[in-house]
Protein backbone atom coordinates (compact mmCIF):
# COMPACT_ATOMS: atom_id res chain seq x y z
CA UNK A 1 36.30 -7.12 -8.56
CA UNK A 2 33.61 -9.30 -6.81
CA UNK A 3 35.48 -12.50 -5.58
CA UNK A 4 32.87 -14.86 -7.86
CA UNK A 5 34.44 -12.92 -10.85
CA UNK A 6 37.79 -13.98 -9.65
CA UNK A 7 37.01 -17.17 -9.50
CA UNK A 8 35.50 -17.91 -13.17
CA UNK A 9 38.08 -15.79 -14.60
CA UNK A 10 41.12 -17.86 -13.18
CA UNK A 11 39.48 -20.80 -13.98
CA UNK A 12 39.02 -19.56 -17.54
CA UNK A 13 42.58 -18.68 -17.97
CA UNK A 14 43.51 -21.96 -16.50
CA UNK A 15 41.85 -24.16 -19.07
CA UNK A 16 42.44 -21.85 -22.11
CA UNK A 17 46.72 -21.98 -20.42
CA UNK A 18 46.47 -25.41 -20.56
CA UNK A 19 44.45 -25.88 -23.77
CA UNK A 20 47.58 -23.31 -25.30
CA UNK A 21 50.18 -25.22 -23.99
CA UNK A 22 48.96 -28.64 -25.06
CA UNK A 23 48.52 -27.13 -28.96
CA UNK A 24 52.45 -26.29 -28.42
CA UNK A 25 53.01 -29.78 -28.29
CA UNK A 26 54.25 -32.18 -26.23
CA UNK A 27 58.33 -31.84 -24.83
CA UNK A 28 59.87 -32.20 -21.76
CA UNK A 29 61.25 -29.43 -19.59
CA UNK A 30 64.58 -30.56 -19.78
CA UNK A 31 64.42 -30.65 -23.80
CA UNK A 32 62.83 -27.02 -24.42
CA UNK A 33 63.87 -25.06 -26.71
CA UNK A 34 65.25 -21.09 -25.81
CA UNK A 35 62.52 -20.03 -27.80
CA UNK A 36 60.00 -22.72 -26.17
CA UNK A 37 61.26 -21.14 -22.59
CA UNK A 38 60.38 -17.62 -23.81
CA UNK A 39 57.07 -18.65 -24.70
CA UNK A 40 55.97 -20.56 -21.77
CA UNK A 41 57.27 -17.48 -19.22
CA UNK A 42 55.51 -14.90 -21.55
CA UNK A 43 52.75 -16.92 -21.16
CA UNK A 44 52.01 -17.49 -17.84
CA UNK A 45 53.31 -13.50 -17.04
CA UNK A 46 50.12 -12.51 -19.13
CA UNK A 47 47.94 -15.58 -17.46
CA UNK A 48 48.68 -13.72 -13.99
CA UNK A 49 47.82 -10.27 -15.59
CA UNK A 50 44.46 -11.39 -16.94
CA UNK A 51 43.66 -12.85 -13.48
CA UNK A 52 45.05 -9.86 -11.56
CA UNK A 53 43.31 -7.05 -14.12
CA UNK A 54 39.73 -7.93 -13.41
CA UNK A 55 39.17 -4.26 -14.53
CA UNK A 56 40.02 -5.02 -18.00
CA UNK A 57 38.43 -6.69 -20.51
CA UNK A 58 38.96 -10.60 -20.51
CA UNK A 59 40.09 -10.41 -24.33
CA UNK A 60 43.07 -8.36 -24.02
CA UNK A 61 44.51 -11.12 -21.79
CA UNK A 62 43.49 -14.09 -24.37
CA UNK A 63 44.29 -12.10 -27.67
CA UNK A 64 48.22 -11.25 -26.39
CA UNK A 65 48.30 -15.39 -25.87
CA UNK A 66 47.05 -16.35 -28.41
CA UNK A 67 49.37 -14.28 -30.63
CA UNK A 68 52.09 -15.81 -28.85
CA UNK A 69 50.52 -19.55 -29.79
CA UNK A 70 50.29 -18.87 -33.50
CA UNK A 71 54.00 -17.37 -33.25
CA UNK A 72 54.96 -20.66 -31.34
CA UNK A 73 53.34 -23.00 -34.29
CA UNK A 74 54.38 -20.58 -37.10
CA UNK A 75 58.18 -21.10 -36.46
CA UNK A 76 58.01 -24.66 -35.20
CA UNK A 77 56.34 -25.46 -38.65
CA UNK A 78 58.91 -23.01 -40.71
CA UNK A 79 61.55 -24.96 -38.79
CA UNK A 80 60.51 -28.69 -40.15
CA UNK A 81 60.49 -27.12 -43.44
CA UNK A 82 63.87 -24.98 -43.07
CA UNK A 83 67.19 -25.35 -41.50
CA UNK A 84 68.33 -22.43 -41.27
CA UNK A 85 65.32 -20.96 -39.62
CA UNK A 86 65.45 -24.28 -37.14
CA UNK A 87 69.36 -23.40 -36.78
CA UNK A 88 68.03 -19.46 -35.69
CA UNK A 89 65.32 -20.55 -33.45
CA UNK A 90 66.55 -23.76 -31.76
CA UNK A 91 70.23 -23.23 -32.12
CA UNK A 92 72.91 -26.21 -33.12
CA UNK A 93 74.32 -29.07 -31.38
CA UNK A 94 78.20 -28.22 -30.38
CA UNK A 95 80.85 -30.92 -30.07
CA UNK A 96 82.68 -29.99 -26.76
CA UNK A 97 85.17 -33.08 -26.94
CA UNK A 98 85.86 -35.41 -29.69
CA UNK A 99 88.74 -38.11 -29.95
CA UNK A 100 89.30 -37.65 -25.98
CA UNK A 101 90.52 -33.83 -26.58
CA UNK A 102 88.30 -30.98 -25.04
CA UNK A 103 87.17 -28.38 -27.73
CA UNK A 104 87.84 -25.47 -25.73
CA UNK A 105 87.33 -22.77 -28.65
CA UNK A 106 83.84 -24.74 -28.57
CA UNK A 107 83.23 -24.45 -25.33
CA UNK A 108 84.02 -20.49 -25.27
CA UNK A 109 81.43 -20.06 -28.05
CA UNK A 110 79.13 -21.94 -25.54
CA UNK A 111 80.13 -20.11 -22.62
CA UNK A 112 80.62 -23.89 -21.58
CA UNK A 113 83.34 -23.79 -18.79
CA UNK A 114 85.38 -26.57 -17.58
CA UNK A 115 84.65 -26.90 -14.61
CA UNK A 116 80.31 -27.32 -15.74
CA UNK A 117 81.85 -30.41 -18.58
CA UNK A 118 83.41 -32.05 -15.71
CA UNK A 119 80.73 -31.89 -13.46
CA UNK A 120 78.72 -33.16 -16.21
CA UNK A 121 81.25 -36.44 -17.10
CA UNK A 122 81.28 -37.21 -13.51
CA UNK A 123 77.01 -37.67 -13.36
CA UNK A 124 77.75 -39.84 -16.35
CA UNK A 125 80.32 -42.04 -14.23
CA UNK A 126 82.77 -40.61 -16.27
CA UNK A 127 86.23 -39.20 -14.59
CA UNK A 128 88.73 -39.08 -17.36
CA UNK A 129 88.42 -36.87 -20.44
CA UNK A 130 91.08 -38.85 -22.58
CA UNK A 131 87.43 -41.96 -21.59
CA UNK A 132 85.69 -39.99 -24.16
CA UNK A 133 85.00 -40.57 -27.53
CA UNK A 134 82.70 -37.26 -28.04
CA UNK A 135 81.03 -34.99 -26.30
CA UNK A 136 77.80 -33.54 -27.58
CA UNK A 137 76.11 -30.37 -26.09
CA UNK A 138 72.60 -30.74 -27.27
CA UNK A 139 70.10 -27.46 -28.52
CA UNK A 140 68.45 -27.74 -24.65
CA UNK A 141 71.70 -27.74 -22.83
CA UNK A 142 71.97 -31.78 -22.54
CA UNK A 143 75.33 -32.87 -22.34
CA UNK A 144 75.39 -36.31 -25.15
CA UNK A 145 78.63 -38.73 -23.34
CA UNK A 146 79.89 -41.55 -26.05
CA UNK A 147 82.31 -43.16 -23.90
CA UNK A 148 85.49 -44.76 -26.08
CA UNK A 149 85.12 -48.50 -26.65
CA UNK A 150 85.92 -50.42 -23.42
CA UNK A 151 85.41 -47.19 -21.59
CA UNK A 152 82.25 -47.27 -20.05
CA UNK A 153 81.15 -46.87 -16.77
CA UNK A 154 80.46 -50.36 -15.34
CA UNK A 155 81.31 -51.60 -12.08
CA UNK A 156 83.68 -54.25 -11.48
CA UNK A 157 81.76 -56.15 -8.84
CA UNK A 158 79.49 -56.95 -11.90
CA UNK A 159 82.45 -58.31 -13.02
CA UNK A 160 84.27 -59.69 -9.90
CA UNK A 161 81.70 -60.06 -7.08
CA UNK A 162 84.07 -62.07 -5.41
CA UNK A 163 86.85 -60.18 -5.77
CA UNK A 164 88.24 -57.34 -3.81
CA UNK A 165 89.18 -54.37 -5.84
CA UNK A 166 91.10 -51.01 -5.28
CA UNK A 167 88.82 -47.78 -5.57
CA UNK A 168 89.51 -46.07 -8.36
CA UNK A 169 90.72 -42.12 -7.60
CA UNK A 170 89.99 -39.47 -9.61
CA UNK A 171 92.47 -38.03 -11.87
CA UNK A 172 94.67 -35.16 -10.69
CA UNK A 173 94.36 -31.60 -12.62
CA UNK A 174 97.86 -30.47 -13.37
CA UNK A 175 97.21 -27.84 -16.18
CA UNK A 176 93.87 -25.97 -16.48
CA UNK A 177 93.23 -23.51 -19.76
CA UNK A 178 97.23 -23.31 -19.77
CA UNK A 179 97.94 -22.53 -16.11
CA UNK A 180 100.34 -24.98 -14.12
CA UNK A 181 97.83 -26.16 -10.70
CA UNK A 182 101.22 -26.57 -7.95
CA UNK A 183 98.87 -27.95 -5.81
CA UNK A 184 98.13 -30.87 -8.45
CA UNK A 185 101.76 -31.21 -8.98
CA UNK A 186 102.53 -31.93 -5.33
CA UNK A 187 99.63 -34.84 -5.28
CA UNK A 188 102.00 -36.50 -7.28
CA UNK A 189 104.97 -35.95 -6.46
CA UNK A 190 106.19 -34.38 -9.48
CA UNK A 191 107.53 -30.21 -10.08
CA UNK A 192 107.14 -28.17 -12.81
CA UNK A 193 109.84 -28.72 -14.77
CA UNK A 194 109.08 -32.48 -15.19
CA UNK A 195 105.84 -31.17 -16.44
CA UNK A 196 107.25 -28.48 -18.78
CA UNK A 197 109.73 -31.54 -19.72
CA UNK A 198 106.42 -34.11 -20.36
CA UNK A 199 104.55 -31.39 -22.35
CA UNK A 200 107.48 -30.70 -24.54
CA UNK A 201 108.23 -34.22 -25.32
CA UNK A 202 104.43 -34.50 -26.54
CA UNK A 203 105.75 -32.17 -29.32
CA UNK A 204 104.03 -29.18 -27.56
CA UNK A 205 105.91 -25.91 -27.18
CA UNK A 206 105.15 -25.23 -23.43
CA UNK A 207 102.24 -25.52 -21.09
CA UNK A 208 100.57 -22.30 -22.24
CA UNK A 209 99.97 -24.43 -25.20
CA UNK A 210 97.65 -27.40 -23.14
CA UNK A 211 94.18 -26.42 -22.43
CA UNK A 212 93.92 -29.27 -19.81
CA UNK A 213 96.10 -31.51 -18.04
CA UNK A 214 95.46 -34.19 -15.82
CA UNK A 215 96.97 -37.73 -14.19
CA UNK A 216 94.64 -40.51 -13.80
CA UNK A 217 95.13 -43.15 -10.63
CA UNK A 218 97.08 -45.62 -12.94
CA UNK A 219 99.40 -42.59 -13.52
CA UNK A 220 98.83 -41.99 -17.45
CA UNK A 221 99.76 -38.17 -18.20
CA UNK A 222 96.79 -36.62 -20.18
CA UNK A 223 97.38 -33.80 -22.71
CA UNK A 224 94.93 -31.88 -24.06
CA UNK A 225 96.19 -29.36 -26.48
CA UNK A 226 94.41 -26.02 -27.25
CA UNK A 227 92.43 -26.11 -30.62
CA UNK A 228 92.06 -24.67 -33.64
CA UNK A 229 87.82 -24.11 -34.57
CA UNK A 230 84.78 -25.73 -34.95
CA UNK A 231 83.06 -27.99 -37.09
CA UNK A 232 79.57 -28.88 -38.29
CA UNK A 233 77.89 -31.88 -36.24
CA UNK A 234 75.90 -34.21 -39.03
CA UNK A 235 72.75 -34.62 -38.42
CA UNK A 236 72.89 -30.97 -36.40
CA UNK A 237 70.16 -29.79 -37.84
């Protein structure tokens, strides 16, 4: 394949790419669908075949993408129209914390792990779990953070410039997916069975029972009991 042929053929496939994508419509990479994802890697996989193939015919390159274009459209239109085919294609909002308790059966179906929400909370200034109000895990993997009333995140020099204040410390994990952390306990200066004692006094039947634990710096014992399903989000869909 003479290099001139090269040439006009990538630049072909590079304006009829683009043209593709921009029929696709407009949404940023953070907000694409699984199904959007699919379609943009198929895409440019058969882009780099029709430039590397320059013994085939240019057409068996544009027909496979094109295919995939009227697929795209076909479902994203089907989707306005239909829930149930938007719930298939895009998938459904999940509530991973609401009232301040973690939704752990949730977050299994999500293959959402504890570790991944916190890291999450913390990029939204957010160190406490029992700080939240809900937690919303969004069809493109966003995590949505509604703090509770007089819970969120502002500094207190924008409150007190002139006043010296403590630094905050995050809370200590005691109990994580209903395993006792020693390591937490001994940050505080506490043992088990004071926490066996806290957890049963909280009208739980033992730790096994708490899917997360932790102490905050004022030294407020959090419980957050295992639960019991799912629900529907409003508006999911």
């Amino acid at each position: 394949m003479e290099w001139t042929e090269v040439f006009f053929r990538t630049l072909f496939i590079y304006f009829f790419v683009l043209i593709v994508m921009r029929l696709m419509g407009k949404r940023e990479i953070g907000k694409l669908s699984v199904f959007d994802l699919v379609v943009s890697i198929m895409i440019a996989d058969l882009a780099v075949i029709s430039i590397e193939n320059g013994d085939r015919p240019l057409v068996h390159g544009i027909l496979p993408i094109a295919t995939l274009l009227v697929t795209q459209i076909g479902l994203s239109y089907l989707s306005l129209k239909n829930r149930t085919i938007r719930h298939i294609v895009d998938g459904k909002p999940a509530m991973l914390i609401k009232n301040g308790r973690i939704q752990d059966k949730v977050m299994a179906k999500n293959r959402y792990n504890l570790d991944d929400l916190m890291a999450q909370l913390r990029e939204k200034g957010i160190d406490n779990v029992a700080d939240v109000e809900f937690a919303i895990l969004e069809t493109s993997g966003k995590l949505s953070v509604f703090p509770k009333e007089g819970k969120k995140p502002v500094s207190k020099e924008d409150l007190f410039p002139l006043q010296s204040t403590k630094p905050s410390q995050l809370p200590v994990f005691l109990i994580v997916e209903g395993r006792v952390l020693e390591e937490g306990l001994r940050r505080i200066g506490r043992d088990r069975l004071w926490l066996e004692q806290e957890v049963r006094r909280r009208g739980h039947r033992g730790v096994e029972e708490i899917f997360l634990a932790t102490m905050d710096d004022r030294g407020r014992l959090h419980l957050d009991g295992r639960d019991d399903g799912e629900e529907d989000l409003p508006g999911g869909g």
